[in-house]
Structure formats: structure tokens, C-alpha cells
N, C-alpha and C. Protein backbone atom coordinates (compact mmCIF):
# COMPACT_ATOMS: atom_id res chain seq x y z
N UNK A 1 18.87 13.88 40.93
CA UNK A 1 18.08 12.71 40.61
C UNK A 1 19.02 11.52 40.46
N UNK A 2 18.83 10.44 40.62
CA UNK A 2 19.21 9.27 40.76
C UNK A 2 19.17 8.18 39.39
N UNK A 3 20.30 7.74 38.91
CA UNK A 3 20.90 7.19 37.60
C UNK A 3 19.18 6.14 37.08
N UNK A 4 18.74 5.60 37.90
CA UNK A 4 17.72 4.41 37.84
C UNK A 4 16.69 5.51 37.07
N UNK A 5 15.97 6.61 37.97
CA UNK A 5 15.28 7.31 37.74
C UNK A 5 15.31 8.22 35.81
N UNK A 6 16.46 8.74 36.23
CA UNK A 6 17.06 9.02 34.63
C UNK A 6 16.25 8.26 33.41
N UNK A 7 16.80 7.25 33.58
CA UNK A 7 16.99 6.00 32.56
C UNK A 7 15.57 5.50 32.48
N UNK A 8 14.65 5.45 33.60
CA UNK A 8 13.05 5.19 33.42
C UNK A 8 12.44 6.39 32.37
N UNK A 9 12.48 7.69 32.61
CA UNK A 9 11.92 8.49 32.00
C UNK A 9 12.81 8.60 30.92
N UNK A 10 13.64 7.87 29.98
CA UNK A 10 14.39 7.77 29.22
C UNK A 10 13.75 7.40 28.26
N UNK A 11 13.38 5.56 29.06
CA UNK A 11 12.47 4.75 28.17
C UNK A 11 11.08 5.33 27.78
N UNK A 12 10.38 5.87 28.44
CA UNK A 12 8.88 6.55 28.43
C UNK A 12 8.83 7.06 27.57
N UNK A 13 10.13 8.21 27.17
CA UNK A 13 9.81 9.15 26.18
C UNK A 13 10.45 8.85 24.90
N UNK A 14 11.44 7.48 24.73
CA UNK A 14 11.19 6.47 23.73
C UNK A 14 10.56 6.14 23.23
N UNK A 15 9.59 5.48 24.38
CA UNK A 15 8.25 4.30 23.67
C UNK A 15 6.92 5.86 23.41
N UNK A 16 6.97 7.01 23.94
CA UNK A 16 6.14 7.94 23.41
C UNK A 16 6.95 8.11 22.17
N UNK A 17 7.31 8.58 21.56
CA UNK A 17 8.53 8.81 20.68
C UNK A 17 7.76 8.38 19.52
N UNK A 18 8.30 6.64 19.47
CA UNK A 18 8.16 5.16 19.02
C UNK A 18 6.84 5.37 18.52
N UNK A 19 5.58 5.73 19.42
CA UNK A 19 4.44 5.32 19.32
C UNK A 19 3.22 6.25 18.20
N UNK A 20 4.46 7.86 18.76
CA UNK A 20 3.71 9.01 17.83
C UNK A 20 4.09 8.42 16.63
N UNK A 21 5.27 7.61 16.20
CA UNK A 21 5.75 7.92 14.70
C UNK A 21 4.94 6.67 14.36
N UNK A 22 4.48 5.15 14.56
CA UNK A 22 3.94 4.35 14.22
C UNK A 22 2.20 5.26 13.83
N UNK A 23 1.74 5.69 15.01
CA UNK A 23 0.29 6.37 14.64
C UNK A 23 0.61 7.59 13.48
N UNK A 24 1.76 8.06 13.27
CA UNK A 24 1.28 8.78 12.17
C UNK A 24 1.36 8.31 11.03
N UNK A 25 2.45 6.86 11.06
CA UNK A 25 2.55 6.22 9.65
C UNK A 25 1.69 5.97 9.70
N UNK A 26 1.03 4.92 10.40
CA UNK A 26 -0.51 4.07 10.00
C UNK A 26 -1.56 5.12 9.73
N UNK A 27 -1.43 6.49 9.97
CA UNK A 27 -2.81 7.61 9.48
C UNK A 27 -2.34 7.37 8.02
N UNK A 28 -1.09 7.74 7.48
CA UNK A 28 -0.85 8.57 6.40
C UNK A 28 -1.18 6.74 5.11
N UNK A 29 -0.52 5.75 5.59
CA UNK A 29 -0.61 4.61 4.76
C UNK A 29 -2.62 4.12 4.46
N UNK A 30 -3.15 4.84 5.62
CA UNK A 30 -4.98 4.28 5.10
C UNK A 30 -5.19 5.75 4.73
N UNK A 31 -4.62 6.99 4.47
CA UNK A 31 -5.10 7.62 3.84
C UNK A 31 -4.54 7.68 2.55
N UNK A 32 -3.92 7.16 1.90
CA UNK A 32 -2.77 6.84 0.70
C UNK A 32 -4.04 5.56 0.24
N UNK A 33 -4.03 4.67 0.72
CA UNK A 33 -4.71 3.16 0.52
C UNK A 33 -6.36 3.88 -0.03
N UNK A 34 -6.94 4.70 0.97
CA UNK A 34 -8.22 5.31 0.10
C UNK A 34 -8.48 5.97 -1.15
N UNK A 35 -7.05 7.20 -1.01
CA UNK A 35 -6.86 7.91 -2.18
C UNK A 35 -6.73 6.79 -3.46
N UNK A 36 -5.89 5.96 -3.17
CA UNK A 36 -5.86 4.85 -4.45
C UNK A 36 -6.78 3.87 -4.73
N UNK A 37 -7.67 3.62 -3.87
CA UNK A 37 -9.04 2.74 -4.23
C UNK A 37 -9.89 3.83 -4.87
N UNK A 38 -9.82 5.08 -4.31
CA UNK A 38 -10.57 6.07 -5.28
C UNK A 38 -10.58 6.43 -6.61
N UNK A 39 -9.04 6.22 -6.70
CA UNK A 39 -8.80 6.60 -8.27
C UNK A 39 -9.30 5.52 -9.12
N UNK A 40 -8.91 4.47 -8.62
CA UNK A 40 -8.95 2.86 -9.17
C UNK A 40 -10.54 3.01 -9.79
N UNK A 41 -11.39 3.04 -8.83
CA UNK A 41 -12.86 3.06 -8.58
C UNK A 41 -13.09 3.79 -9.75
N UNK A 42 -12.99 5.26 -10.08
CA UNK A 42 -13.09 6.50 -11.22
C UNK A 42 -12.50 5.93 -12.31
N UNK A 43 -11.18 5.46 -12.46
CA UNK A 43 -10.65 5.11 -13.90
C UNK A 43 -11.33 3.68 -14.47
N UNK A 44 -11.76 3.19 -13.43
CA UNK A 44 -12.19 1.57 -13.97
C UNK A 44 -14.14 1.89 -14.25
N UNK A 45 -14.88 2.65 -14.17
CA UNK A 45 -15.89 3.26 -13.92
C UNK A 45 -17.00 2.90 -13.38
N UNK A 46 -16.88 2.69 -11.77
CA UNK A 46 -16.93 1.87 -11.18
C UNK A 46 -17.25 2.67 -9.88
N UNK A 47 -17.56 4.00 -9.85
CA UNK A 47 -17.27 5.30 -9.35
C UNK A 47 -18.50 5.53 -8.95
N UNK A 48 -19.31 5.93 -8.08
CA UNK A 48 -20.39 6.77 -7.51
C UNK A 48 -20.19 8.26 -7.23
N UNK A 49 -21.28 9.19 -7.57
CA UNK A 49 -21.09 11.02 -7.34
C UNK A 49 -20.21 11.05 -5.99
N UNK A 50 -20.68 10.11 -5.12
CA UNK A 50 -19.58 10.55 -3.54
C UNK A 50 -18.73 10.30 -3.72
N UNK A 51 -18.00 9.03 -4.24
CA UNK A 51 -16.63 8.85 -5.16
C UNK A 51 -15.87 9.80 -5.72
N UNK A 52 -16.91 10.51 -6.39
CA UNK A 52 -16.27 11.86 -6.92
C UNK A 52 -16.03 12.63 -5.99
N UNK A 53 -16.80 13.01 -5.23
CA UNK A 53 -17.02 14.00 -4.03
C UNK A 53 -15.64 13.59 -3.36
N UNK A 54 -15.66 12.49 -2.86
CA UNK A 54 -14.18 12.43 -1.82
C UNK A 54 -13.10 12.29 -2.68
N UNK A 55 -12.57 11.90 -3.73
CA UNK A 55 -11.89 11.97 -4.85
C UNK A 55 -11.26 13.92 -5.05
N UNK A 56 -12.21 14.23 -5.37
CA UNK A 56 -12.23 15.63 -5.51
C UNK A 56 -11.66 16.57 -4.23
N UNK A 57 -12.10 16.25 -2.66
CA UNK A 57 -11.11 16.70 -2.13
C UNK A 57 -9.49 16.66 -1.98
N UNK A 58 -9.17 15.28 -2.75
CA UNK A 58 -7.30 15.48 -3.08
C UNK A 58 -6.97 16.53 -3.85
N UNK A 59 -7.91 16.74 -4.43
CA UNK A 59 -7.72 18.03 -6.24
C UNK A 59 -7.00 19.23 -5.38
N UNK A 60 -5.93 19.57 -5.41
CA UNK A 60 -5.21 21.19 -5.08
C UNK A 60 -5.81 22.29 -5.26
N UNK A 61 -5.51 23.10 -4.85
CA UNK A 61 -6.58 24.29 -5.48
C UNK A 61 -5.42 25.10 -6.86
N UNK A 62 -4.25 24.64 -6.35
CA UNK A 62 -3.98 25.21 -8.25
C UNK A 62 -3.56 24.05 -9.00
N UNK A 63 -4.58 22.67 -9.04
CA UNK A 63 -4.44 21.56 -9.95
C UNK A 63 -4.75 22.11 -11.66
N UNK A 64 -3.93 21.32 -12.55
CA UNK A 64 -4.47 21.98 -13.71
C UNK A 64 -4.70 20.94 -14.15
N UNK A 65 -4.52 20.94 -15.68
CA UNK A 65 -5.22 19.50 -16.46
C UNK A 65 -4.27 18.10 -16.19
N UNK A 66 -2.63 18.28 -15.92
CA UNK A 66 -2.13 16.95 -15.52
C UNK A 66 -2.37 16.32 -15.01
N UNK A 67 -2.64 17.41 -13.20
CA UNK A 67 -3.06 16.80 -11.69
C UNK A 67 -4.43 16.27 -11.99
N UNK A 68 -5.33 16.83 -12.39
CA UNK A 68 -6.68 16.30 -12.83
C UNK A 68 -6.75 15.01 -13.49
N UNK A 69 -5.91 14.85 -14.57
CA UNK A 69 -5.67 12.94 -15.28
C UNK A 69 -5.27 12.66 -14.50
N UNK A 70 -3.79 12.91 -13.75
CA UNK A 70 -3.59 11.80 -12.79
C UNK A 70 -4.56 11.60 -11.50
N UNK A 71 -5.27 12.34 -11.39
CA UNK A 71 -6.13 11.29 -10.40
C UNK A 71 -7.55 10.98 -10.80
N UNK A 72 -8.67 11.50 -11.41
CA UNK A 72 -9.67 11.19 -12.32
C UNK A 72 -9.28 10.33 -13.52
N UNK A 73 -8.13 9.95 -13.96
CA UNK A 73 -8.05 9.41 -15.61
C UNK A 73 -8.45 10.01 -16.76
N UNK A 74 -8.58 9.98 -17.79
CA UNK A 74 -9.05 11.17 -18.96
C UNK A 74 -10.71 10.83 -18.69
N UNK A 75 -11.31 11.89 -19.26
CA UNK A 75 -13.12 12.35 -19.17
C UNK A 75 -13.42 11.33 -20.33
N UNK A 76 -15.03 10.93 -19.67
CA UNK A 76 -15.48 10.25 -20.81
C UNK A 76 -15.66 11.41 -22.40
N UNK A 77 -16.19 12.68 -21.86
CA UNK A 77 -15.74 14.16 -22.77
C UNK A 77 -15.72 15.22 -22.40
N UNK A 78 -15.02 15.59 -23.89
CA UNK A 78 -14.71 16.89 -22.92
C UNK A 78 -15.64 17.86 -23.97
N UNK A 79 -15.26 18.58 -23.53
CA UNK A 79 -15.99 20.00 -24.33
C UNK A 79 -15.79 21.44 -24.30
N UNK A 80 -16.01 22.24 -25.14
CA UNK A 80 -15.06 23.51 -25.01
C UNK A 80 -16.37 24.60 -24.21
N UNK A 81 -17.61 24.41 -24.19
CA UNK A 81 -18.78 24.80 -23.51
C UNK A 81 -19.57 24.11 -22.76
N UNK A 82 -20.66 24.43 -22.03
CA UNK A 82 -22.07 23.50 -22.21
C UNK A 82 -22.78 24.20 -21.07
N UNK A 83 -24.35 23.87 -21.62
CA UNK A 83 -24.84 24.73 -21.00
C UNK A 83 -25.44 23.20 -19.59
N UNK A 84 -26.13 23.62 -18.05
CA UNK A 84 -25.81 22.86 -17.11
C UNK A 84 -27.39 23.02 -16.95
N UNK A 85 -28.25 22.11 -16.44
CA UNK A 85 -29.64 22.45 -16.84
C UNK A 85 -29.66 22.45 -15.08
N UNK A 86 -30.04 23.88 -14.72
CA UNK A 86 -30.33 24.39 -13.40
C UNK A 86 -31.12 25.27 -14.02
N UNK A 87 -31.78 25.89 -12.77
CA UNK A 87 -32.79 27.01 -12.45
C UNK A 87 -32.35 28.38 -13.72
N UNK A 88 -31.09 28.47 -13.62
CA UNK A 88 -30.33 30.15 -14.20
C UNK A 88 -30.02 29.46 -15.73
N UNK A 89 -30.46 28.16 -16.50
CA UNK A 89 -29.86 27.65 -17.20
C UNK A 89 -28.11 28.20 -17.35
N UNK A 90 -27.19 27.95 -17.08
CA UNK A 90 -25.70 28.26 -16.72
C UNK A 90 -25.24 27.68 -17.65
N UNK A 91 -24.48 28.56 -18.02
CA UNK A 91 -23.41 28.40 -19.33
C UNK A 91 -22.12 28.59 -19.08
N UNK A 92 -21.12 27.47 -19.13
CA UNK A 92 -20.18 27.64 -18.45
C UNK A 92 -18.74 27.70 -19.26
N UNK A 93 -18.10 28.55 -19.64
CA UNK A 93 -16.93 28.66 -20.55
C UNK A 93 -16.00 27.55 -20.51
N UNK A 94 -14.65 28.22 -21.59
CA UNK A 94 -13.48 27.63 -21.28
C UNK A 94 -13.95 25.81 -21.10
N UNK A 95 -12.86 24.84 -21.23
CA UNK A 95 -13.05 23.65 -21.16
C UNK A 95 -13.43 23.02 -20.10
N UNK A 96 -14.30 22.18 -20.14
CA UNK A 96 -15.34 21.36 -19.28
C UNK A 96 -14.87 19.77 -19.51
N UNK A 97 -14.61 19.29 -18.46
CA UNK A 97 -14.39 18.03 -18.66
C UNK A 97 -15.26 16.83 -17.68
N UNK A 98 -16.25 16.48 -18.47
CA UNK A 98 -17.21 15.39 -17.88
C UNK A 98 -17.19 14.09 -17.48
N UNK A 99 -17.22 13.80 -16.41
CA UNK A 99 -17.12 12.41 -16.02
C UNK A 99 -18.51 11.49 -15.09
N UNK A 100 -18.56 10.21 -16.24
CA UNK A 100 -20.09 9.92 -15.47
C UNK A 100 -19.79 8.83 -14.65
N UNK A 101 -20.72 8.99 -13.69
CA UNK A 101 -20.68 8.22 -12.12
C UNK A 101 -21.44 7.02 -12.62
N UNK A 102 -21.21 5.76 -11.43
CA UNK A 102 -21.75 4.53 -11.88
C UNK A 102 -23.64 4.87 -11.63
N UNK A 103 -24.39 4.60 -12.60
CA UNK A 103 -25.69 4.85 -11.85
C UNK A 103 -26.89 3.56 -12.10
N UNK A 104 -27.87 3.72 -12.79
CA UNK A 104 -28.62 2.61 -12.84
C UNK A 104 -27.73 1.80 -13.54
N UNK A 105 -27.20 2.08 -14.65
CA UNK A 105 -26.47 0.98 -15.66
C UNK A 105 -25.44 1.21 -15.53
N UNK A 106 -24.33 1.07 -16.04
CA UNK A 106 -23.06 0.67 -16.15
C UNK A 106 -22.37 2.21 -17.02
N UNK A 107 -21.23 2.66 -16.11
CA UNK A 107 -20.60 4.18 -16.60
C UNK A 107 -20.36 3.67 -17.75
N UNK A 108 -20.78 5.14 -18.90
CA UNK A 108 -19.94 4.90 -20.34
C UNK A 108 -18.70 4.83 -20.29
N UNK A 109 -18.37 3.86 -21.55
CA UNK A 109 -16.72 4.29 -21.32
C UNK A 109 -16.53 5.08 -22.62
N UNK A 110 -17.26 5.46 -23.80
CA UNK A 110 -16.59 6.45 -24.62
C UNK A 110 -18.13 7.41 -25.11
N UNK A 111 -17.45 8.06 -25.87
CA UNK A 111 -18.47 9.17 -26.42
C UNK A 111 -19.16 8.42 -27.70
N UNK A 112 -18.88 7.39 -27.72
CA UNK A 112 -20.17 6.84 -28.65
C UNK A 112 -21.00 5.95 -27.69
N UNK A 113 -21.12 5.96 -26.19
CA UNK A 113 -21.80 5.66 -25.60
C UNK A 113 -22.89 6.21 -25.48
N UNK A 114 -21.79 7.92 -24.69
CA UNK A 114 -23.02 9.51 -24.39
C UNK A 114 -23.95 9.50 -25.18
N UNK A 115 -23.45 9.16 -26.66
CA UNK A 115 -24.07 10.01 -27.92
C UNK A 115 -25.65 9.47 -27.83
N UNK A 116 -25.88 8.30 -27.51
CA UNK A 116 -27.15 8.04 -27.57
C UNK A 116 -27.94 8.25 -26.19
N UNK A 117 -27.41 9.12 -25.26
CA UNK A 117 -28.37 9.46 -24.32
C UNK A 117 -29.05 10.24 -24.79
N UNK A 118 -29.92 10.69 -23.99
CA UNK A 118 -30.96 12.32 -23.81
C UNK A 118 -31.90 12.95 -22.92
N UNK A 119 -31.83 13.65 -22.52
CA UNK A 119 -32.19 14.28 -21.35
C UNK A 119 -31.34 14.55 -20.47
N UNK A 120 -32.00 15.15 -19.28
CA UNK A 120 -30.93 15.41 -18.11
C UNK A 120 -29.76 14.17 -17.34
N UNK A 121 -28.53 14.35 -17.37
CA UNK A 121 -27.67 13.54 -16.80
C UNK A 121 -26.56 14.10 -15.62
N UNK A 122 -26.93 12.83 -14.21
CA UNK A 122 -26.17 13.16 -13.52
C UNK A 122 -24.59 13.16 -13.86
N UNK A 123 -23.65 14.32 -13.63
CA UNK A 123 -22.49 13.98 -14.18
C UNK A 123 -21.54 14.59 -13.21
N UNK A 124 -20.29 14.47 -13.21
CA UNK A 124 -19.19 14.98 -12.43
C UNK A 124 -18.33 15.77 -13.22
N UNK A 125 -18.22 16.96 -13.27
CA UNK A 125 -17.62 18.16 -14.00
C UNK A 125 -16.53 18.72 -13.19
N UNK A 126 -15.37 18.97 -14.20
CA UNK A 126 -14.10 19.61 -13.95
C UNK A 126 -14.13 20.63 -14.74
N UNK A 127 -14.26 22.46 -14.26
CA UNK A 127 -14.19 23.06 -15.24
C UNK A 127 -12.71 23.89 -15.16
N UNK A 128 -12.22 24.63 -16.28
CA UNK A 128 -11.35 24.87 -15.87
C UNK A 128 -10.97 26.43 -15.98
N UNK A 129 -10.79 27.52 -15.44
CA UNK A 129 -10.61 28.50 -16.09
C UNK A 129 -9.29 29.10 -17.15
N UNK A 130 -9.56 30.34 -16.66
CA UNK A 130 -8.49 30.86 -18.11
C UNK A 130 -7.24 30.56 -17.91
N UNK A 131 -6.74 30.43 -16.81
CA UNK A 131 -5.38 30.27 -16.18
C UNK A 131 -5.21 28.80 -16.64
N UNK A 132 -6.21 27.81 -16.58
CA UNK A 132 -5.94 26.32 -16.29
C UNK A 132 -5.99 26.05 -15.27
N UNK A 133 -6.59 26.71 -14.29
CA UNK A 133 -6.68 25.60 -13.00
C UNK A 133 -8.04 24.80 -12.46
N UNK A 134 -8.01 24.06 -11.95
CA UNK A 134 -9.18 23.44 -12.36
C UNK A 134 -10.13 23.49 -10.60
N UNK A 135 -11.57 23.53 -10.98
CA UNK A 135 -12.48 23.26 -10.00
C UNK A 135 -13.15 22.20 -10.37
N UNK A 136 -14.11 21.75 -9.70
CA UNK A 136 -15.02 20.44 -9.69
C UNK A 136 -16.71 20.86 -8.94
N UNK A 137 -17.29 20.10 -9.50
CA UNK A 137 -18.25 20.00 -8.83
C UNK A 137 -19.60 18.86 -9.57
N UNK A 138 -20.94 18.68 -8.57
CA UNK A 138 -21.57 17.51 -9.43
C UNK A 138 -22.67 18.65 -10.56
N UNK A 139 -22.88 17.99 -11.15
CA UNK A 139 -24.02 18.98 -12.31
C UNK A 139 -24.71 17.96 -13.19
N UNK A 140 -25.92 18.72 -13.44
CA UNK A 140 -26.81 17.74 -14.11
C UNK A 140 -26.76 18.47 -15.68
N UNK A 141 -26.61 17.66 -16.69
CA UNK A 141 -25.88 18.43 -17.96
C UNK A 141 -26.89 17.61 -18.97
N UNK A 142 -27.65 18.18 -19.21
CA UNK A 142 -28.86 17.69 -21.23
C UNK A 142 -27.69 16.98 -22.06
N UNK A 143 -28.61 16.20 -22.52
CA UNK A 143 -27.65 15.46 -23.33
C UNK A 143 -28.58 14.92 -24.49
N UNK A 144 -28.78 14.79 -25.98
CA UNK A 144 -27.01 15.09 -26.38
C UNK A 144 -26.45 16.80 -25.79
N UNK A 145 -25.30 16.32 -25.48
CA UNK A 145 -24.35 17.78 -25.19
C UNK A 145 -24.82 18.99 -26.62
N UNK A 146 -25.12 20.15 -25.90
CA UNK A 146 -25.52 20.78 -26.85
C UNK A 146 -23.83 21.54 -28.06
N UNK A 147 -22.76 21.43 -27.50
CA UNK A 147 -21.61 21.90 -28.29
C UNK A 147 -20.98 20.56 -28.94
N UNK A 148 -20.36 20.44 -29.56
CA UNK A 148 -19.24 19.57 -30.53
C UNK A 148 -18.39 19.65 -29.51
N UNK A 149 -18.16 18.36 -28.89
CA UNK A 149 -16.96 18.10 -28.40
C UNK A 149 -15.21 17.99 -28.74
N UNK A 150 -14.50 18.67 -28.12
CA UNK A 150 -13.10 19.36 -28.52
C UNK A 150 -12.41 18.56 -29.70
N UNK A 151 -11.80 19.06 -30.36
CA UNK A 151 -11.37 18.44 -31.83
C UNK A 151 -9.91 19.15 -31.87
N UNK A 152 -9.02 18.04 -32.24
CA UNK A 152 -7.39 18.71 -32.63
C UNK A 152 -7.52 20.16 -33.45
N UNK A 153 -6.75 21.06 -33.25
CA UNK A 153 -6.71 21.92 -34.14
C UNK A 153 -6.05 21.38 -35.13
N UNK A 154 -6.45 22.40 -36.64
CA UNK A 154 -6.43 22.18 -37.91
C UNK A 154 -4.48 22.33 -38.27
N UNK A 155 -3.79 21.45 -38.78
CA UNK A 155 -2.54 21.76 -39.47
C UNK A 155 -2.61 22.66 -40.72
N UNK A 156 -1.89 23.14 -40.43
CA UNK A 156 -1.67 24.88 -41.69
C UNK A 156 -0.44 24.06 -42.51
């Protein structure tokens, strides 16, 4: 083959090169840019259930309670039970951590907000099992919460 020839298919597989690495930065920088309008959206409460929903696919499958604050922010509450008002009424162990989506009015921001709801509420639940690792999903949860929400243990 001939020096000219060389040097053409030189450049080609340069500017291919060049072009894969620009398209994969620009995937990875608008998928970084969503992940962080998501969180933003959840911690400021400001959040819709699909919010949660796409939010919730970053969650790892062995996220525990850190990975969970850092990308949800702390729960409006938490709780060491609660029962989930479905068909099987479901009672769900171990710590539950509730987070409410923006809906007719404006997300609570503390538990002296919750306290004066009642009835069924759409909510976004992180439960966690025995290990600590955490799942998610949406659930509609009675309110007032039927357990005492988590309290420091007692100093001896």
C-alpha cells in the first residue's frame, strides 16, 4: 500500500476514535445532569412518585442507609414498622423510611406536618432489611402512622 493511502485511513480511525469518546462523554455528563436534578427535586420537595421512580433506579442493589441519604436526603419519617393499606393489609418489618411526593399541596417538610394528616397517603418507601440493604417502592400508608416513629435509644 502506498504512504498517501496509509495516512488517510490513519485520519478516519482518529476522527472515529475522537468521535466515540466525545458521544460517550456527552451520554455520561446528561446522565450525571439528570441524576442531580433528581436529587435536587427530592431534597428540596419538589419531587413527584415518577421522580421517585427514576431516582430509585440509581439505588444499588446492596445500597444501605448512607447510599439512600445521599441520594433521597433524610425521610420526612421514619419508622421502625407500619402497616401499608393494600388488599393483604401488609405489615412490613425492620425500618421503613417514608418520603412524600409533591401532590395536591405542597410536600411536608417535617413530622409535625404528617401528624395532622389522615387517611390513606400516597408515599415513597425505602424499606430496609435485616442486613441493611435497602429496597424501594411507591405505597399507600394510613396516616396518622399507626407505630411511634424511631426514637434515640435510652442512655444507661
Amino acid at each position: 500500500m502506498n504512504q498517501v493511502m496509509l495516512k488517510v485511513v490513519l485520519v478516519v480511525q482518529v476522527l472515529f476514535a475522537g468521535a466515540l469518546l466525545y458521544v460517550g462523554y456527552s451520554s455520561r455528563e446528561s446522565r450525571k445532569v439528570g441524576y442531580l436534578e433528581l436529587t435536587h427535586r427530592v431534597t428540596a420537595g419538589q419531587a413527584s412518585l415518577d421522580d421517585f421512580d427514576k431516582l430509585s433506579g440509581f439505588l444499588p442493589e446492596t445500597a444501605d442507609k448512607a447510599v439512600v441519604r445521599s441520594l433521597f436526603g433524610l425521610p420526612t419519617a421514619r419508622v421502625r414498622s407500619s402497616f401499608l393499606n393494600d388488599q393483604e393489609q401488609t405489615k412490613i418489618e425492620n425500618d421503613v423510611w417514608i418520603y412524600y411526593p409533591l401532590g395536591q399541596n405542597a410536600a411536608p417538610v417535617d413530622t409535625v406536618d404528617i401528624e395532622k394528616w389522615s387517611g390513606p397517603v400516597d408515599c415513597f418507601i425505602i424499606q430496609f432489611n435485616d442486613r441493611g440493604r435497602a429496597t424501594s417502592r411507591k405505597a399507600n400508608v394510613p396516616h396518622p402512622l399507626r407505630v411511634q416513629p424511631l426514637t434515640a435509644p435510652a442512655a444507661k
